[in-house]
PDB file of N, CA and C in Angstrom:
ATOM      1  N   UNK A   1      24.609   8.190 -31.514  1.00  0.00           N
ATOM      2  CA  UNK A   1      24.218   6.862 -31.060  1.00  0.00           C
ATOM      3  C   UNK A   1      23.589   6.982 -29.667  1.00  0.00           C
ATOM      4  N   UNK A   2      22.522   6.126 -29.601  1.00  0.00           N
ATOM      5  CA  UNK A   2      21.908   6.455 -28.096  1.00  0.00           C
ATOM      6  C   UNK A   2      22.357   5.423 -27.300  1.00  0.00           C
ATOM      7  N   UNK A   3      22.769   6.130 -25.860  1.00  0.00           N
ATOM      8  CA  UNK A   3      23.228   5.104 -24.520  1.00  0.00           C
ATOM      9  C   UNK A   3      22.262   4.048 -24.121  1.00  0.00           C
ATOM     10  N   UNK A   4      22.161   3.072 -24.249  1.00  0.00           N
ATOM     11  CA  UNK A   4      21.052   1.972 -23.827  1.00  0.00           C
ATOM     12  C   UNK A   4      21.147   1.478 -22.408  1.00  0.00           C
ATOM     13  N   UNK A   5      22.735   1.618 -21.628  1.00  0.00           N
ATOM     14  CA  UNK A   5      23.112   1.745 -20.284  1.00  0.00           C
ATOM     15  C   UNK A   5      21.710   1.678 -19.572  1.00  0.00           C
ATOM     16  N   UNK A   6      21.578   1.005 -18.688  1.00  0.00           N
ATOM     17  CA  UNK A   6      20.798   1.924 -17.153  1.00  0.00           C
ATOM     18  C   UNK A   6      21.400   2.975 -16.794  1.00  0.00           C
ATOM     19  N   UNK A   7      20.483   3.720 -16.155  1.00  0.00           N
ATOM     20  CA  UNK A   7      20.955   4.987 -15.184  1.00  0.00           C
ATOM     21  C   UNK A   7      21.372   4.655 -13.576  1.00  0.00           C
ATOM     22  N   UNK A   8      22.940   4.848 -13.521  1.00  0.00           N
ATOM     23  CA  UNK A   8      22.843   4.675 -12.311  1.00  0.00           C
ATOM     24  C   UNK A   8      22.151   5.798 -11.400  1.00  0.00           C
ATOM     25  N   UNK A   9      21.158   5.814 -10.391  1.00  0.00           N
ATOM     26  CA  UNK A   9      20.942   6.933  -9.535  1.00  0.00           C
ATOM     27  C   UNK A   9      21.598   6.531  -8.176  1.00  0.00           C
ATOM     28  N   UNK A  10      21.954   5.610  -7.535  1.00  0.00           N
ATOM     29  CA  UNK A  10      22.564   5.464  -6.068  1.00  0.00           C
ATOM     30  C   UNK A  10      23.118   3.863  -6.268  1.00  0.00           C
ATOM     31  N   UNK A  11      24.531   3.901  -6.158  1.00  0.00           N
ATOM     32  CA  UNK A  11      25.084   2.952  -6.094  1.00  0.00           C
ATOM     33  C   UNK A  11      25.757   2.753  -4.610  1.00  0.00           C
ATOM     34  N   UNK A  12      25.251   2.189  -3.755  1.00  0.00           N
ATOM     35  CA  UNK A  12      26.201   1.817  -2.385  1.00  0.00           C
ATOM     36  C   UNK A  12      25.147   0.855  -2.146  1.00  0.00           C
ATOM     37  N   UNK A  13      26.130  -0.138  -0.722  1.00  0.00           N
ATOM     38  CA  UNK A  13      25.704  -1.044   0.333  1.00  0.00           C
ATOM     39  C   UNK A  13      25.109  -0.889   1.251  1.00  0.00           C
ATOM     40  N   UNK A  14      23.514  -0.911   1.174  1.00  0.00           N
ATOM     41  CA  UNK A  14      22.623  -0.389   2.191  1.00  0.00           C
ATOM     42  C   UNK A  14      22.491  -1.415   3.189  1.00  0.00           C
ATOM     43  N   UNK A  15      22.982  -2.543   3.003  1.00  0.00           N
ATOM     44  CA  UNK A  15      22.755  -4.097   4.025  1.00  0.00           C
ATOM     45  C   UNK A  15      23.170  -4.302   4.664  1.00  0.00           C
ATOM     46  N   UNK A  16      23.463  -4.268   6.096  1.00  0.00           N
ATOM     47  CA  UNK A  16      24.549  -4.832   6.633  1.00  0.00           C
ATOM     48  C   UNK A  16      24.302  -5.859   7.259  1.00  0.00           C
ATOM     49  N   UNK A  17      24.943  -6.616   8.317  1.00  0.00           N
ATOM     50  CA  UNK A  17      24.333  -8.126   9.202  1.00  0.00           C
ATOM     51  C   UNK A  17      23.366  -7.487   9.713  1.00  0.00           C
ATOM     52  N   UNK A  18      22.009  -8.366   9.680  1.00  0.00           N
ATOM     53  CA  UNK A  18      21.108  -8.166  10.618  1.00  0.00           C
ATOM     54  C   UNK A  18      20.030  -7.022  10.225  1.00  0.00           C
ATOM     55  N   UNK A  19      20.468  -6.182   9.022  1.00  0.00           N
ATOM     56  CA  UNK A  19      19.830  -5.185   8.772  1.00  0.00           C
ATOM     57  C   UNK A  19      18.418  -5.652   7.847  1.00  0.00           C
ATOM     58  N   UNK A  20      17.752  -3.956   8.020  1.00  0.00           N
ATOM     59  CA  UNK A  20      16.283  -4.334   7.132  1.00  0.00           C
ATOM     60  C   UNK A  20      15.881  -3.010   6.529  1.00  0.00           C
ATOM     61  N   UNK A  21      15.949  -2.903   5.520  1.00  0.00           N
ATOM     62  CA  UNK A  21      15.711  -1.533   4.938  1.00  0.00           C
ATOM     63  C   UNK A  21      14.009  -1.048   4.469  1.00  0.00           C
ATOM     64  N   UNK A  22      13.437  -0.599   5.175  1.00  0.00           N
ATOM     65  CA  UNK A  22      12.519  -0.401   4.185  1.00  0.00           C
ATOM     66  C   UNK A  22      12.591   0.672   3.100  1.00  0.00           C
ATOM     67  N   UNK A  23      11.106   0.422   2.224  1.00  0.00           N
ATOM     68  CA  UNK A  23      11.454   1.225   0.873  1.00  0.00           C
ATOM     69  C   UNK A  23      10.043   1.602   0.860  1.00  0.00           C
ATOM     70  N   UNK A  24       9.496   3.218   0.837  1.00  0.00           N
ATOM     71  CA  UNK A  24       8.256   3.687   1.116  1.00  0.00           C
ATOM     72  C   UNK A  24       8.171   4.700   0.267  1.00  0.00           C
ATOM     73  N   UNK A  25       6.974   5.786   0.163  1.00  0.00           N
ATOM     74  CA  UNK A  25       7.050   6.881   0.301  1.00  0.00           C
ATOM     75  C   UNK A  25       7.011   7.743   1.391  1.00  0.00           C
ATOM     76  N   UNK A  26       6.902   7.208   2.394  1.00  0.00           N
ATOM     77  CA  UNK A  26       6.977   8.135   3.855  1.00  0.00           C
ATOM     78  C   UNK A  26       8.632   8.644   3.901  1.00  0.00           C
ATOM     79  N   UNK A  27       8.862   9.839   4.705  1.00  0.00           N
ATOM     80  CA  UNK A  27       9.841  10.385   4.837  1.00  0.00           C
ATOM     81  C   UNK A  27      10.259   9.636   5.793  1.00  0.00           C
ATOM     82  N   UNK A  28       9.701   8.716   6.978  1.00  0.00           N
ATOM     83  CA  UNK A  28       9.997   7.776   7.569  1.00  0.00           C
ATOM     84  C   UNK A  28      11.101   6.271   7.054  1.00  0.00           C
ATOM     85  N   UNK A  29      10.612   6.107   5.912  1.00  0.00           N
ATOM     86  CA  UNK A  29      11.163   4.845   4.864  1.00  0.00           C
ATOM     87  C   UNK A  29      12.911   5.362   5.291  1.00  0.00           C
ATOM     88  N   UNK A  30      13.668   3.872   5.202  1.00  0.00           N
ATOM     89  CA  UNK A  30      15.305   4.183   4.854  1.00  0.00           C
ATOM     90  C   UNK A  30      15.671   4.994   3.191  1.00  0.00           C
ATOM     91  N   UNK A  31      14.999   4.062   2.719  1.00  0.00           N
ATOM     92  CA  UNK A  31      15.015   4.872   0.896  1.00  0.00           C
ATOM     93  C   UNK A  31      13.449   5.750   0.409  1.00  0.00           C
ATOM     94  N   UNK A  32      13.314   6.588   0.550  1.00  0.00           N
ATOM     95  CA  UNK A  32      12.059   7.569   0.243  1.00  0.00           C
ATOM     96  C   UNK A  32      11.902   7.645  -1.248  1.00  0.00           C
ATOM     97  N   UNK A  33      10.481   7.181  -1.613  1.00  0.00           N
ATOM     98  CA  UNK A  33      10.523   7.640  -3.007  1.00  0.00           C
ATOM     99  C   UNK A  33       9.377   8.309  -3.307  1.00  0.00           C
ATOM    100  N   UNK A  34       9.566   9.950  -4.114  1.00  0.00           N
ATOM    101  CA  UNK A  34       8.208  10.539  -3.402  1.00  0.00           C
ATOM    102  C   UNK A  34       7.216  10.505  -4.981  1.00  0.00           C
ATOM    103  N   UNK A  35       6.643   8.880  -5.193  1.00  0.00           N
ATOM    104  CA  UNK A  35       5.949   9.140  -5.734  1.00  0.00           C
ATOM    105  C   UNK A  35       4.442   8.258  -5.786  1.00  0.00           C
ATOM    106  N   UNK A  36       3.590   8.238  -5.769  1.00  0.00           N
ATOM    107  CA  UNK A  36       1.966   8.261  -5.382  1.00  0.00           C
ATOM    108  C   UNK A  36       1.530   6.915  -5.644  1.00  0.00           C
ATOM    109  N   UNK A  37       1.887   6.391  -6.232  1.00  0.00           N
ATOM    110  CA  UNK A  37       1.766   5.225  -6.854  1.00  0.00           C
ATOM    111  C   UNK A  37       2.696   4.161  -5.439  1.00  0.00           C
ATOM    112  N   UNK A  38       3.558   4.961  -4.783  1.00  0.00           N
ATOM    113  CA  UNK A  38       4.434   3.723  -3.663  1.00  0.00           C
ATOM    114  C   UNK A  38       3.557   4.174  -2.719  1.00  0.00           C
ATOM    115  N   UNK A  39       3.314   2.976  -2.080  1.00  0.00           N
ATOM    116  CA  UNK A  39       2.747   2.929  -0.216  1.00  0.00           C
ATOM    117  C   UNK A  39       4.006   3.640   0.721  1.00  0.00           C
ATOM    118  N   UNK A  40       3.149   4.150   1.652  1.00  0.00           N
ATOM    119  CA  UNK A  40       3.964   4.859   3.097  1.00  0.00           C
ATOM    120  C   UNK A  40       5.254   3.445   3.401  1.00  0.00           C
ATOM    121  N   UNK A  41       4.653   2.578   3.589  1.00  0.00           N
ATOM    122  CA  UNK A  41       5.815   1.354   3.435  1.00  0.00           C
ATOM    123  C   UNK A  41       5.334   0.422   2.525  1.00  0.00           C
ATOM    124  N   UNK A  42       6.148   0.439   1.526  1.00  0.00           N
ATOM    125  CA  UNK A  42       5.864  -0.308   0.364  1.00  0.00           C
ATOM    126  C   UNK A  42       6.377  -1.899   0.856  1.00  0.00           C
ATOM    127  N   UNK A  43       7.526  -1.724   0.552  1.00  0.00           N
ATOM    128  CA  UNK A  43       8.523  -3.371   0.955  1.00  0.00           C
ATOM    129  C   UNK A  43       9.551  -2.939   1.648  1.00  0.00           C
ATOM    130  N   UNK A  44      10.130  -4.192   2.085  1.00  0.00           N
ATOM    131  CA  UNK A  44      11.390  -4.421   2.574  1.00  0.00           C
ATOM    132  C   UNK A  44      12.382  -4.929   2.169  1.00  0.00           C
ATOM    133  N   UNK A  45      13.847  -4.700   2.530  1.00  0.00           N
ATOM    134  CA  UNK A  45      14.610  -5.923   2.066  1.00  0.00           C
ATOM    135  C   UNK A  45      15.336  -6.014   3.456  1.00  0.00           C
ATOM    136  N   UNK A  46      15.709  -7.301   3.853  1.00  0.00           N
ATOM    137  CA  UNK A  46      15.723  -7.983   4.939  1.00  0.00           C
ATOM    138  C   UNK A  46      17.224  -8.916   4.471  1.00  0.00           C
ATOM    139  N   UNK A  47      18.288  -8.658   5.521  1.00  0.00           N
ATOM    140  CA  UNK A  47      19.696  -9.234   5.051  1.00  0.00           C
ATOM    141  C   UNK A  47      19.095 -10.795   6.010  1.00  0.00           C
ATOM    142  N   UNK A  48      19.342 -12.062   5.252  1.00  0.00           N
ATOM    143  CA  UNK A  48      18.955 -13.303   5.816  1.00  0.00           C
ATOM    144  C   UNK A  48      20.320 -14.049   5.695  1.00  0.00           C
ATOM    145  N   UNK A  49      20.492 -14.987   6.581  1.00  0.00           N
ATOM    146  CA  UNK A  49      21.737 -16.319   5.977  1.00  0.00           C
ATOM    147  C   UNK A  49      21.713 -16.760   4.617  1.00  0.00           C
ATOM    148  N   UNK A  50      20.657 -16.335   3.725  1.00  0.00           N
ATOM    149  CA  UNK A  50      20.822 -17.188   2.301  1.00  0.00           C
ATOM    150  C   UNK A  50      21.148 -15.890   1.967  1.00  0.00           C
ATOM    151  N   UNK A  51      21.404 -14.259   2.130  1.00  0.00           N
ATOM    152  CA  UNK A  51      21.290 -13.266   0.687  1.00  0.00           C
ATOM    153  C   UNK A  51      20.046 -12.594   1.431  1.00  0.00           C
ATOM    154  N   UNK A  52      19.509 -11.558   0.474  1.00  0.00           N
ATOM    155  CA  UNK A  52      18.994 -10.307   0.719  1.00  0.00           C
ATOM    156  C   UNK A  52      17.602 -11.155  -0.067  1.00  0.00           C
ATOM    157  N   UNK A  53      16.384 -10.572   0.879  1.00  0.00           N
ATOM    158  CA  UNK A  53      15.030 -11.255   0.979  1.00  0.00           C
ATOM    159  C   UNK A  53      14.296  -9.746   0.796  1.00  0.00           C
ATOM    160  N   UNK A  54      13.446 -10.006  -0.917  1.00  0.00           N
ATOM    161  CA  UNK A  54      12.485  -8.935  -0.292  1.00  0.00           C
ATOM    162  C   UNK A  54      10.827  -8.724  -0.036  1.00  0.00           C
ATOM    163  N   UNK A  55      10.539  -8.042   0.756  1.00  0.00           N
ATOM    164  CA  UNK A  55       9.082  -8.638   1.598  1.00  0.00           C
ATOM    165  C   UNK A  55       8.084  -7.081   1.029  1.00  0.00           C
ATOM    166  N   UNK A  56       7.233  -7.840   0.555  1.00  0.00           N
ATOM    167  CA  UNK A  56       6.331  -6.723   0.389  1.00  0.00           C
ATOM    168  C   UNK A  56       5.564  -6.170   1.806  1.00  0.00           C
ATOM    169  N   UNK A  57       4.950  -5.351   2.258  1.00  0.00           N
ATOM    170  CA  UNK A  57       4.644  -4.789   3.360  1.00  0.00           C
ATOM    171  C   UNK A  57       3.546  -4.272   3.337  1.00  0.00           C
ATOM    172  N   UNK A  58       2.657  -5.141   2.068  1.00  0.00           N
ATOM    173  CA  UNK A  58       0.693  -4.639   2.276  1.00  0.00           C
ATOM    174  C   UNK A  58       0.651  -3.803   1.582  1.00  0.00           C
ATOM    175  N   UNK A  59       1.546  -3.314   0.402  1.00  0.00           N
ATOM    176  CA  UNK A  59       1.685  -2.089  -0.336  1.00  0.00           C
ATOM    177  C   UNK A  59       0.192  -2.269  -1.270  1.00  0.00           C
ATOM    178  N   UNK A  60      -0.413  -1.412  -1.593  1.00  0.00           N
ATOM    179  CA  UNK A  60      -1.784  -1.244  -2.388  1.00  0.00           C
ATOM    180  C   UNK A  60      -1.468  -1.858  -4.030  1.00  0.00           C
ATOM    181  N   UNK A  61      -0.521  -1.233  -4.580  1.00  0.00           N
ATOM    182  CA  UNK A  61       0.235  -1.857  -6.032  1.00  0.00           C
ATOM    183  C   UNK A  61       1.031  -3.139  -5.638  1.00  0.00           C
ATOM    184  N   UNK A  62       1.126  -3.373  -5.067  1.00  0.00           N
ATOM    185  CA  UNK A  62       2.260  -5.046  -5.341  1.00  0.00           C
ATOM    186  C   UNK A  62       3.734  -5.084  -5.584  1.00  0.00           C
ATOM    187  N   UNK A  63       4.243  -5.494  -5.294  1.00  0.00           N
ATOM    188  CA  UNK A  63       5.574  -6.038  -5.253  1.00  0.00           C
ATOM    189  C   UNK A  63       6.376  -6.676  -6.943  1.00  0.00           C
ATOM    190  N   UNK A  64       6.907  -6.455  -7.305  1.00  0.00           N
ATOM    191  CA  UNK A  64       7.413  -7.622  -8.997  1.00  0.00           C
ATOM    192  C   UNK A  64       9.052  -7.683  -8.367  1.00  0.00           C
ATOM    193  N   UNK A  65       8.927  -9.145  -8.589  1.00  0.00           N
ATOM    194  CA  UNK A  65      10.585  -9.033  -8.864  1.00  0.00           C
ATOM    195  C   UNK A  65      10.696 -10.110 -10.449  1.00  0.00           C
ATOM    196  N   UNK A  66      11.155  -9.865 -11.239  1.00  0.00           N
ATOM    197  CA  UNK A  66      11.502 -10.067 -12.519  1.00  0.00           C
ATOM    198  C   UNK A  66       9.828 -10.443 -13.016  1.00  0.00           C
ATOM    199  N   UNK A  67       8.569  -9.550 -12.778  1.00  0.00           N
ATOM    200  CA  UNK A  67       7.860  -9.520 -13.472  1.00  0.00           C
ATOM    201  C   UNK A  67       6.766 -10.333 -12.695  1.00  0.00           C
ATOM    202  N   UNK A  68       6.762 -10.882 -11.529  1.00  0.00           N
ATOM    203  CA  UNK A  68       6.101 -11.925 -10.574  1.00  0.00           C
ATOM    204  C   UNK A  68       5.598 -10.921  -9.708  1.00  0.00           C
ATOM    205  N   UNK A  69       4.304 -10.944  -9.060  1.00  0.00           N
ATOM    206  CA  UNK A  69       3.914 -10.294  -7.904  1.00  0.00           C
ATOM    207  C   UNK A  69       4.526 -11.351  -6.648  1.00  0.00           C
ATOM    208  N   UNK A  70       4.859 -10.609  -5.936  1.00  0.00           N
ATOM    209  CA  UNK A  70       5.533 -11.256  -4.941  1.00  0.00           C
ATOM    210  C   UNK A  70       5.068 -10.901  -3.491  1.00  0.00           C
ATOM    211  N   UNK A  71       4.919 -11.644  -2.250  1.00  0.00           N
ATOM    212  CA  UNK A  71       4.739 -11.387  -0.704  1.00  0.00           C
ATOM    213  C   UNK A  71       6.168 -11.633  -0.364  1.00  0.00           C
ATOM    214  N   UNK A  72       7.174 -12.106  -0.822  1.00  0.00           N
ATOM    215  CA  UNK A  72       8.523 -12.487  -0.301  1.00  0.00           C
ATOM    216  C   UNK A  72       9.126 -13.550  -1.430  1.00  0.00           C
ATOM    217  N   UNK A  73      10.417 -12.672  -1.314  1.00  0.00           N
ATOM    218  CA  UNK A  73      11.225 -13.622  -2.625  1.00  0.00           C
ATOM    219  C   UNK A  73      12.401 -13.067  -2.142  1.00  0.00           C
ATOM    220  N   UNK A  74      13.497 -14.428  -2.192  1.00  0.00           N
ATOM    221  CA  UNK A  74      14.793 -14.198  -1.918  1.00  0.00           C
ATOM    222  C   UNK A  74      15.493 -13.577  -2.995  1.00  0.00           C
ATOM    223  N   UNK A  75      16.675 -12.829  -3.222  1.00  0.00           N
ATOM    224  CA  UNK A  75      16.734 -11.835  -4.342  1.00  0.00           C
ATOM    225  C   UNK A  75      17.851 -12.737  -4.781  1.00  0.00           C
ATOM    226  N   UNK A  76      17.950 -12.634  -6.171  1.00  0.00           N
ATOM    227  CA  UNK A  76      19.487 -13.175  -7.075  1.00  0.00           C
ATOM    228  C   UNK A  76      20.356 -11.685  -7.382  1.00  0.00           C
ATOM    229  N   UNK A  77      21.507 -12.061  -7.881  1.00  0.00           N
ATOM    230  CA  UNK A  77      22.435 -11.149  -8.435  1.00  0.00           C
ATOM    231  C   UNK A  77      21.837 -11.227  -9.797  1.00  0.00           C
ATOM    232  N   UNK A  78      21.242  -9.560 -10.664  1.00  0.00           N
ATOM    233  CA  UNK A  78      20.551  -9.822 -11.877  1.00  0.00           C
ATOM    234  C   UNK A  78      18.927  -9.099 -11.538  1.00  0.00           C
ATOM    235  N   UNK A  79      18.527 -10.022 -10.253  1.00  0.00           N
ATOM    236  CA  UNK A  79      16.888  -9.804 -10.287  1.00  0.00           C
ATOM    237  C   UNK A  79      17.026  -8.592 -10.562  1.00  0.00           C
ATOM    238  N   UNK A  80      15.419  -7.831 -10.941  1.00  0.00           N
ATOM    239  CA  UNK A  80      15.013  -6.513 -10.830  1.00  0.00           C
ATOM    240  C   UNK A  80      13.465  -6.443 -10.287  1.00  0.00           C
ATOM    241  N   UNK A  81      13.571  -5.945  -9.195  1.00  0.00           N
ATOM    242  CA  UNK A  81      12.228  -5.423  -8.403  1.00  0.00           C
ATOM    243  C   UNK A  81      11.394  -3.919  -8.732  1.00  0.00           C
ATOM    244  N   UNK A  82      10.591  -3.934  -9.105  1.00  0.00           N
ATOM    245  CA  UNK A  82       9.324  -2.622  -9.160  1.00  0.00           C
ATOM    246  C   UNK A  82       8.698  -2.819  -7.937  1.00  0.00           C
ATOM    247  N   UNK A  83       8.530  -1.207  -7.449  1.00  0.00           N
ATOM    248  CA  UNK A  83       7.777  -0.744  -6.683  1.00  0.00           C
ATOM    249  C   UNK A  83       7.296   0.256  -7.358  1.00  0.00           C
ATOM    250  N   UNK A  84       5.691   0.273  -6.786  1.00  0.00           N
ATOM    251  CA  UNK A  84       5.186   1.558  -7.810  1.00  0.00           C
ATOM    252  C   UNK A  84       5.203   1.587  -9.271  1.00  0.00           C
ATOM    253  N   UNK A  85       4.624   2.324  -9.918  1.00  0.00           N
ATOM    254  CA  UNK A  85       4.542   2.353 -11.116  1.00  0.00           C
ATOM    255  C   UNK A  85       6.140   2.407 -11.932  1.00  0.00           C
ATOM    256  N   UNK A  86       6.523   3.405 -11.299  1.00  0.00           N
ATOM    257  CA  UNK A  86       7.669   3.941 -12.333  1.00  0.00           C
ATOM    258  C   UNK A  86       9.284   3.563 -11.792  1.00  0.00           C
ATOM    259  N   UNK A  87       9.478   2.886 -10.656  1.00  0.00           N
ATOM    260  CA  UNK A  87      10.604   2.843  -9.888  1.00  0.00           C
ATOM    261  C   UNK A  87      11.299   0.878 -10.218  1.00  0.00           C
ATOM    262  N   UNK A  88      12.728   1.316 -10.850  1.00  0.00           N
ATOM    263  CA  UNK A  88      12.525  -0.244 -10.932  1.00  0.00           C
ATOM    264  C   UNK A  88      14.211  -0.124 -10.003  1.00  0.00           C
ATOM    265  N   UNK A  89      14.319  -1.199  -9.190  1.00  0.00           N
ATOM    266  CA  UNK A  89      15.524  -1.717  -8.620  1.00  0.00           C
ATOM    267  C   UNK A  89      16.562  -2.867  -9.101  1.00  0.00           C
ATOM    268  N   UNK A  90      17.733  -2.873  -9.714  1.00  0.00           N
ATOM    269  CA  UNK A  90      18.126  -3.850  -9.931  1.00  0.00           C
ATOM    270  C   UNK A  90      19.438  -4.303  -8.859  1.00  0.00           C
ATOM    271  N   UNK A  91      19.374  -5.617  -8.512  1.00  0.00           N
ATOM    272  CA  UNK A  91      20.084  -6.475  -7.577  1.00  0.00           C
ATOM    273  C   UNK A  91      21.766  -6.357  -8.150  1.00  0.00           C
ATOM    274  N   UNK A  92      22.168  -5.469  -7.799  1.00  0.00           N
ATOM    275  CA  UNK A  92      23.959  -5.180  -8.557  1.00  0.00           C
ATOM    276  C   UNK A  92      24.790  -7.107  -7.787  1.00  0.00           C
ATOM    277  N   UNK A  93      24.289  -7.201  -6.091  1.00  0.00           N
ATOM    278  CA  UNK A  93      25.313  -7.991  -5.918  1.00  0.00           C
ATOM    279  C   UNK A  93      24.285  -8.530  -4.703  1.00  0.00           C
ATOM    280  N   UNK A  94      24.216  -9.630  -4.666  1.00  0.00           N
ATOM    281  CA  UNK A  94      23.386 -10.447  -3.180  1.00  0.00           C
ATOM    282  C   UNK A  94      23.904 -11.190  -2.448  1.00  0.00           C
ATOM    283  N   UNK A  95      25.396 -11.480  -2.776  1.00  0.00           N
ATOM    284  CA  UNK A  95      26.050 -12.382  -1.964  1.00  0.00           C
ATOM    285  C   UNK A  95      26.119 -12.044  -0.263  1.00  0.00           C
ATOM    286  N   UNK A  96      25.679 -12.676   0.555  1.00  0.00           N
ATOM    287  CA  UNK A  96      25.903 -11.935   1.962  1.00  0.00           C
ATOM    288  C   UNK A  96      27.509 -12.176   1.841  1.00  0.00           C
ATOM    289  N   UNK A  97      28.364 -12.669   1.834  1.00  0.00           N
ATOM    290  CA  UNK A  97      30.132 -12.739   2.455  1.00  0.00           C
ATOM    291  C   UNK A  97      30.448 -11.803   1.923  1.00  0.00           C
TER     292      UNK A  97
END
């Protein structure tokens, strides 16, 4: 029988108050992803008073969060964001408390 699961590859809390992660291919980026299709700084995610906000950053491919090109979208518990062709992110938990 085949696993239909996602793959987890990195499960932790990259957010903290006040924090802003970017997500690039530069070795510079907080999360590095080394593949051709992501901008040197692709997007961001940005901890706000409503939950975790994420900001595209002029990336050449565009931003999706559940399939929308996006310049900024506040994230749900559920969403899933693409960067790049092949990289997809899903939102495990957005509650800031």
């Amino acid at each position: 029988m085949k696993d239909t699961e996602p793959h987890v590859v990195c499960e932790r809390n990259l957010l903290t108050d006040e924090m802003r992660i970017i997500i690039g291919r530069s070795a510079d980026a907080d999360v590095t992803i080394p593949d051709g299709t992501v901008s040197r700084q692709h997007c961001a995610v940005q901890l706000t008073p409503e939950g975790a906000c994420l900001l595209d950053l002029g990336s050449s491919g565009g931003t999706y969060v559940n399939g929308q090109r996006i310049s900024e979208q506040q994230l749900q518990t559920g969403d899933k964001f693409i960067v790049g062709a092949n990289t997809m992110v899903q939102v495990v938990h957005s509650d800031v408390s």
